[in-house]
Protein backbone atom coordinates (compact mmCIF):
# COMPACT_ATOMS: atom_id res chain seq x y z
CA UNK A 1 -201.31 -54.68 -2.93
CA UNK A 2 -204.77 -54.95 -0.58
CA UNK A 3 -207.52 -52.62 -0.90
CA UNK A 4 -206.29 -51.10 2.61
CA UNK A 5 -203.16 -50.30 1.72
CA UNK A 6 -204.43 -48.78 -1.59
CA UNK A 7 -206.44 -46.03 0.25
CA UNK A 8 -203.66 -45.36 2.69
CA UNK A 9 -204.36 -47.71 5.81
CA UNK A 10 -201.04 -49.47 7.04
CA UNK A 11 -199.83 -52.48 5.77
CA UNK A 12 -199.90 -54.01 9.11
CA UNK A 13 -203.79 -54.33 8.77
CA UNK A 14 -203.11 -56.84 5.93
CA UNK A 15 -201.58 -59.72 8.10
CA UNK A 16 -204.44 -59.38 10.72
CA UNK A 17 -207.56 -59.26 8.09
CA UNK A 18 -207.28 -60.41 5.15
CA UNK A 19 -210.74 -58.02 3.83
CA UNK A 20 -210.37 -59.16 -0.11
CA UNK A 21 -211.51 -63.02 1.09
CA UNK A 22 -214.32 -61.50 3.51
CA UNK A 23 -217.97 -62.06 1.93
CA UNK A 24 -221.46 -60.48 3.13
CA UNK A 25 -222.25 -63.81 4.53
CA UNK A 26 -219.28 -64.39 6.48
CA UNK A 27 -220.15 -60.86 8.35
CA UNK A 28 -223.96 -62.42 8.36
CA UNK A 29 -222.46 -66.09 9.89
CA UNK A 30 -220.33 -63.59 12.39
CA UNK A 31 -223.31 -61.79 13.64
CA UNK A 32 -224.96 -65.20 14.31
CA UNK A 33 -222.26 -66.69 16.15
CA UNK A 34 -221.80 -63.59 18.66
CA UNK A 35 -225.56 -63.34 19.40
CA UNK A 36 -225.46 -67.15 20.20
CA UNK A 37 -222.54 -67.18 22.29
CA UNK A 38 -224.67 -64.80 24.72
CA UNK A 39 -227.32 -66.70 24.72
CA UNK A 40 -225.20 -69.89 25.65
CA UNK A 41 -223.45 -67.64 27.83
CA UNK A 42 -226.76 -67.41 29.61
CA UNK A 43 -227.46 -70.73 30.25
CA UNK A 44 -223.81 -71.52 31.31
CA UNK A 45 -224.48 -68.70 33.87
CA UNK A 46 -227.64 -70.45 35.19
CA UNK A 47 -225.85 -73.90 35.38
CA UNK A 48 -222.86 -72.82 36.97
CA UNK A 49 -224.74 -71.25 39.38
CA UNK A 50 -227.06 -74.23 40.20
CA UNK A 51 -224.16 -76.56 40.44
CA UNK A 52 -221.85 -73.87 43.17
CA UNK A 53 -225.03 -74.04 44.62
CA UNK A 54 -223.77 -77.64 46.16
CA UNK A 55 -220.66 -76.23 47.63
CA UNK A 56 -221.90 -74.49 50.82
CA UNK A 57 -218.29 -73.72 51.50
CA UNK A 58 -217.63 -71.64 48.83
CA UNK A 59 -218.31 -68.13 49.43
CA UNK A 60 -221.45 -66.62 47.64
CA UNK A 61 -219.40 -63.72 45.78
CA UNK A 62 -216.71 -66.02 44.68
CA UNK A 63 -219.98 -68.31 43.27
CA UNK A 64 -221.25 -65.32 41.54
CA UNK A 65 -217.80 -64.22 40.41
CA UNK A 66 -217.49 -67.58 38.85
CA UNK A 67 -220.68 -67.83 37.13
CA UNK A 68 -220.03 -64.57 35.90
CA UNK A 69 -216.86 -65.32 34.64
CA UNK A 70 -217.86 -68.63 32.90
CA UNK A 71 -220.05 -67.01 30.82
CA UNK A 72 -217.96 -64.39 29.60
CA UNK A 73 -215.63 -66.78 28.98
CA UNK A 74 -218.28 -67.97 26.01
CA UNK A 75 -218.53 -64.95 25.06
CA UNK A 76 -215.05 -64.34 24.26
CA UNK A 77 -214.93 -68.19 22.00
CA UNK A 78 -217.86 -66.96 20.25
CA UNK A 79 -216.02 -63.61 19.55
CA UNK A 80 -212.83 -65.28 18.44
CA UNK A 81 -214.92 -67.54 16.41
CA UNK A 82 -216.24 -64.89 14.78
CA UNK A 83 -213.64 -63.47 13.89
CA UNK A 84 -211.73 -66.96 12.49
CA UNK A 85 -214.86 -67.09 10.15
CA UNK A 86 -213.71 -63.48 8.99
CA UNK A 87 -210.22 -64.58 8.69
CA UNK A 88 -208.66 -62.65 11.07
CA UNK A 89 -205.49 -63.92 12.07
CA UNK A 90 -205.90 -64.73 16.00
CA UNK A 91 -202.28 -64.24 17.15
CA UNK A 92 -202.25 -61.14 17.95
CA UNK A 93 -205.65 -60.43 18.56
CA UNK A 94 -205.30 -63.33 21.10
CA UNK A 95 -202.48 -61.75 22.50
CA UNK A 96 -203.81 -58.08 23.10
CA UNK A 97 -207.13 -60.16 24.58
CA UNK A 98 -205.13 -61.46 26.90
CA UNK A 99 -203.52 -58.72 28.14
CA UNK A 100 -206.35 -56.53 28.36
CA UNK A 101 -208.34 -59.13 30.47
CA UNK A 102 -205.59 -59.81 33.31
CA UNK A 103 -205.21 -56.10 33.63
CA UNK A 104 -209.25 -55.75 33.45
CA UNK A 105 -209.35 -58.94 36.45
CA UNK A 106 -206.90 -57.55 38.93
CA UNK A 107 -207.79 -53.84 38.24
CA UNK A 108 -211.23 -54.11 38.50
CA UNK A 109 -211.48 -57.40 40.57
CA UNK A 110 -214.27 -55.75 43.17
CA UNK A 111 -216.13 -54.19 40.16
CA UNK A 112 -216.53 -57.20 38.41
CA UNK A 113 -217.70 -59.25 41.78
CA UNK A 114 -220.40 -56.16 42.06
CA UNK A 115 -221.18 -56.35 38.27
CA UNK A 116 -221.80 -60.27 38.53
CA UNK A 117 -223.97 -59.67 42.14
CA UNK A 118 -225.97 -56.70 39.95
CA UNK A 119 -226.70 -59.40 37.33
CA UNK A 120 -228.38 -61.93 39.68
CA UNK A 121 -230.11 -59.00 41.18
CA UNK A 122 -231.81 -58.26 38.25
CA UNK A 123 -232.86 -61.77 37.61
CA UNK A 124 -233.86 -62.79 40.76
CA UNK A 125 -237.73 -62.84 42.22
CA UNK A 126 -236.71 -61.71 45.36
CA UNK A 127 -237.66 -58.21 44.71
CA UNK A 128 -238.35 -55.55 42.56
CA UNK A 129 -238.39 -51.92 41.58
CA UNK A 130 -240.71 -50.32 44.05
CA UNK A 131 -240.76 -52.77 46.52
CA UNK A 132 -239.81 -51.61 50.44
CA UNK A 133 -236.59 -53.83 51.40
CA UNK A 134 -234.67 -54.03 54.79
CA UNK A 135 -230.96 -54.86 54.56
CA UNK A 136 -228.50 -54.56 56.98
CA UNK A 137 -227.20 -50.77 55.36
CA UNK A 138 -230.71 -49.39 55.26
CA UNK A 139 -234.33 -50.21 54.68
CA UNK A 140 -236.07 -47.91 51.67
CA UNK A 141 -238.32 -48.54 48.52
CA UNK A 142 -236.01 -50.21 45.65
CA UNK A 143 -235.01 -47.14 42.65
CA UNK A 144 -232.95 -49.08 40.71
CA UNK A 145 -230.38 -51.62 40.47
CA UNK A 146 -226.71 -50.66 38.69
CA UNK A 147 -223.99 -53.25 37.67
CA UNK A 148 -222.38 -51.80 40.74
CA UNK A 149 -225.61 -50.68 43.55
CA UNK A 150 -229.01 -51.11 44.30
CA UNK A 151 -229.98 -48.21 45.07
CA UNK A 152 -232.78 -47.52 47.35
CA UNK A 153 -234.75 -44.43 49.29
CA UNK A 154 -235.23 -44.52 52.57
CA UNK A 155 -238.28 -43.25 54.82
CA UNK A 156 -236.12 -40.05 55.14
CA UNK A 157 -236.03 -39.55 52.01
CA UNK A 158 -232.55 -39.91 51.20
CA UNK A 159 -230.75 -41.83 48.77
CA UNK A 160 -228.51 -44.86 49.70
CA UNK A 161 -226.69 -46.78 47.58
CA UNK A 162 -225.87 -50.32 48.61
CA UNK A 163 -222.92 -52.29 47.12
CA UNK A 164 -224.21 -55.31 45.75
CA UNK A 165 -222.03 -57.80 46.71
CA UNK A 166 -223.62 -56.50 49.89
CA UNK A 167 -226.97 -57.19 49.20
CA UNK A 168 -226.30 -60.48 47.61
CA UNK A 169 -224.42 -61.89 51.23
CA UNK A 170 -225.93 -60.29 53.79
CA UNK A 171 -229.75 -60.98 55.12
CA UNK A 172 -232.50 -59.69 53.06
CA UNK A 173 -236.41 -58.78 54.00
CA UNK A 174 -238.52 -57.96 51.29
CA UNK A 175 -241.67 -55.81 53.28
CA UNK A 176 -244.38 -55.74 50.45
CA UNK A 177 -244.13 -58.56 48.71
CA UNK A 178 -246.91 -60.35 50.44
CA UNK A 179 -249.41 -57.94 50.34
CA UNK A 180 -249.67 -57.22 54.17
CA UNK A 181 -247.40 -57.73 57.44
CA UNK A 182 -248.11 -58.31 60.97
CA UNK A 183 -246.94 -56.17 64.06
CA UNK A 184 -247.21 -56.15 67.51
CA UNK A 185 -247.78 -54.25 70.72
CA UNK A 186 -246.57 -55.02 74.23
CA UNK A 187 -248.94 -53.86 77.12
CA UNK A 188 -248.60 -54.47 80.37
CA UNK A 189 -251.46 -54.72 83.28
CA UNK A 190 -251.57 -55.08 86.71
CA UNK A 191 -252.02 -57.86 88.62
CA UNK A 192 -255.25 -58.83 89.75
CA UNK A 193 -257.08 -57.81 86.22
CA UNK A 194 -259.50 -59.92 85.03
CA UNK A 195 -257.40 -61.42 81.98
CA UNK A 196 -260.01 -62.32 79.95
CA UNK A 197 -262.25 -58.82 79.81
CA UNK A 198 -258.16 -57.38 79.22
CA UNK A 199 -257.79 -59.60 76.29
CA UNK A 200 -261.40 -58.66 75.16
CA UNK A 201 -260.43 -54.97 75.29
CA UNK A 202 -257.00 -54.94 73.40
CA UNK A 203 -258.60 -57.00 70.58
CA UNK A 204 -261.76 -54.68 70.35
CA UNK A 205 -259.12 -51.62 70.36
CA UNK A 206 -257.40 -52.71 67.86
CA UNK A 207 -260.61 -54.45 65.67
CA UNK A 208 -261.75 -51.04 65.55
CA UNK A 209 -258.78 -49.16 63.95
CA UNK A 210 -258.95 -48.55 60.02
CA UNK A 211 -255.73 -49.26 59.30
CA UNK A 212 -255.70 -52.89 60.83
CA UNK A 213 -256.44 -55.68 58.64
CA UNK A 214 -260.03 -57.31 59.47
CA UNK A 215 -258.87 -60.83 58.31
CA UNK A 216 -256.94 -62.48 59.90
CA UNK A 217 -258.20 -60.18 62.96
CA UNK A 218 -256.37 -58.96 65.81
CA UNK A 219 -255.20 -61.48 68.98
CA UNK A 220 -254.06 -60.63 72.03
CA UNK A 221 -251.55 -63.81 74.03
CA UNK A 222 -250.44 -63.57 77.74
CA UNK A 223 -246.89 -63.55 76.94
CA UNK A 224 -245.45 -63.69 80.71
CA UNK A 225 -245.58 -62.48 84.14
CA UNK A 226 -242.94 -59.57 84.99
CA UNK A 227 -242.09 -57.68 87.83
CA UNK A 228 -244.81 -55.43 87.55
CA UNK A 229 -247.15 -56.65 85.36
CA UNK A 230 -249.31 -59.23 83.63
CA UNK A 231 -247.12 -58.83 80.61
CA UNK A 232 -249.76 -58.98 77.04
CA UNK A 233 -248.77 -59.34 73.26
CA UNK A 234 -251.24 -57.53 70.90
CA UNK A 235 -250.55 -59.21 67.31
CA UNK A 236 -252.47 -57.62 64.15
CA UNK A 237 -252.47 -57.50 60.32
CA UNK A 238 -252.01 -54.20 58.60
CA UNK A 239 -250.41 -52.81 55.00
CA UNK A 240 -246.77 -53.39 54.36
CA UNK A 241 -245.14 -50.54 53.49
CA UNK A 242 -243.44 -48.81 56.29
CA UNK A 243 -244.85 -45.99 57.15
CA UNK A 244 -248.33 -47.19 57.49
CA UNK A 245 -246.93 -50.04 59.93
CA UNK A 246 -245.63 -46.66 62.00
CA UNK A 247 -249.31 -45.42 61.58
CA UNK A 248 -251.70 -48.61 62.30
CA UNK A 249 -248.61 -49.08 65.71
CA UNK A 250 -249.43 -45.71 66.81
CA UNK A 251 -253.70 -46.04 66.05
CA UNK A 252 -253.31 -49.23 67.73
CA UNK A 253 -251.53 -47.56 70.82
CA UNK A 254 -253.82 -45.08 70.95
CA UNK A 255 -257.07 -46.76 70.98
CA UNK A 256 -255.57 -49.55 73.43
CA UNK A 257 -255.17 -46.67 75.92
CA UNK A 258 -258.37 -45.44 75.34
CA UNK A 259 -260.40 -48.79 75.54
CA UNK A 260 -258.44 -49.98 78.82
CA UNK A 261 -259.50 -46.03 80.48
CA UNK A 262 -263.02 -46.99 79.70
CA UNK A 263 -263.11 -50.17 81.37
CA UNK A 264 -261.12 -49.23 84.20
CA UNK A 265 -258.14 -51.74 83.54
CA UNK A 266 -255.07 -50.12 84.72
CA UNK A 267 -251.69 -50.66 82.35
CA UNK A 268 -249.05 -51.11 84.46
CA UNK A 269 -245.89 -49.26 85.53
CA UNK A 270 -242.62 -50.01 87.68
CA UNK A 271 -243.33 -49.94 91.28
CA UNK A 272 -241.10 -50.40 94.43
CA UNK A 273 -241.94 -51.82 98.06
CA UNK A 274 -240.28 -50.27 100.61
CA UNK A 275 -239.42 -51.63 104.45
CA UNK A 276 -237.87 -49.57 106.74
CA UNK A 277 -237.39 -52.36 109.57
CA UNK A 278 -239.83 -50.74 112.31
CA UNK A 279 -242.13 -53.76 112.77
CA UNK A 280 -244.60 -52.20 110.84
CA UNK A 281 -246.36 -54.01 107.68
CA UNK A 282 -244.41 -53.29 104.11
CA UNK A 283 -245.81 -50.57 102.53
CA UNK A 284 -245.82 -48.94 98.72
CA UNK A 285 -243.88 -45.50 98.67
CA UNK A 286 -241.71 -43.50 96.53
CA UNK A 287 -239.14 -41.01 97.05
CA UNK A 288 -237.37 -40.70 100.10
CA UNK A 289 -238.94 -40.28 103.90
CA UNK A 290 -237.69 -39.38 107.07
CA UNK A 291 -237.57 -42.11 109.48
């Protein structure tokens, strides 16, 4: 009679672990084996996912899904492994394995494809905790990432949580990760301005607000002629994170309306020419007039 059944544990236990044969070393040899099999697991991730990376066709979840799955498939050799050095008989533990990781696939299929997605998340260079992101559910600083959301804050101050697989598929701007990001302002002026003391004017506004970036400096382009106006683009540098690209926009705007005042230029608004068909010379007017 085993040791097991000696102190009361069921026979059964016998015929899957046999624990008189079992020495400190074979535990030791165990351990080993498991914490390698992650490791390889690892790397079999990072291959798999280089080589999917050749089959534009494939879905990107389905690539992650399969990475994922690859290496947990190593995982679950080393484990058996493990327990073959420990002399566990593998029939039925290969059995109840089996069982429990069909039910765990079709149960939890989405769960898994957002685990795998959180897992290339959180080795991936495209951003990190803290950073300012814009996805297509939201844009907010990065809180954390989950094996199911990345959850983020946005300049409301609320919380969203964004499925990963999400993340993963869809487009993906990372706002501070450069340092610094340009915007632009459109400004109108009417025809007949002197274009080059307008394009002075916008750049000094702008030059001249703190929150713009000094280098590379402001520059103002002629970006059409519209109905009504001489249609400029006013391009500058400022800090990345979102609410002081709301603030340097609005400083910008400000002084721009301020400089243009003080040299006279007039920004332009929507105007309509009226004829009434009397012979007389077209004339500009709003509102309606008796004839």
């Amino acid at each position: 009679m085993s040791r097991l059944a000696q102190v009361g544990i069921p026979g059964d236990l016998d015929q899957v672990l046999d624990t008189e044969a079992i020495t400190v070393w074979d535990f030791v040899w165990a351990i080993v084996i498991v914490a390698l099999s992650f490791l390889i697991a690892a790397l079999t991730r990072r291959l798999l996912r280089r080589v999917l990376r050749k089959f534009p066709e494939i879905p990107q979840n389905y690539k992650l899904l399969m990475a994922s799955a690859g290496g947990w498939f190593v995982i679950l050799v080393g484990i058996i492994y493990a327990l073959g050095v420990l002399g566990v008989n593998l029939g039925p533990v290969l059995i109840g394995l089996l069982l429990i990781a069909g039910v765990a696939f079709f149960a939890g299929r989405g769960l898994l494809e957002n685990f795998s997605a959180g897992l290339v998340l959180q080795g991936t260079t495209m951003f990190v905790v803290g950073d300012q992101i814009e996805t297509t559910a939201g844009t907010g600083t990065v809180l954390e990432i989950t094996g199911r959301t990345l959850t983020i804050r946005t300049v409301d101050g609320t919380e969203l949580n964004v499925p990963n697989t999400t993340v993963v598929n869809e487009p993906l701007t990372n706002l501070t990760k450069e340092g610094q990001r340009r915007s632009s302002l459109e400004v109108g002026v009417v025809y007949g301005t002197d274009l080059e003391e307008a394009k002075d004017a916008l750049q000094t506004a702008a030059a001249g607000c703190e929150l713009v970036i000094t280098e590379p400096g402001p520059e103002a382009l002629v970006a059409g002629f519209g109905d009504n106006a001489i249609e400029f683009e006013l391009r500058f540098w400022h800090q990345p994170t979102i609410i002081e690209q709301r603030r340097a926009v609005d400083a910008v705007a400000r002084a721009v309306a301020l400089e243009l005042a003080e040299r006279d230029i007039v920004i332009a608004f929507p105007q309509r020419t009226l004829w009434w068909g009397d012979g007389q010379e077209p004339s500009n007017r709003s509102g309606n007039s008796e004839g």
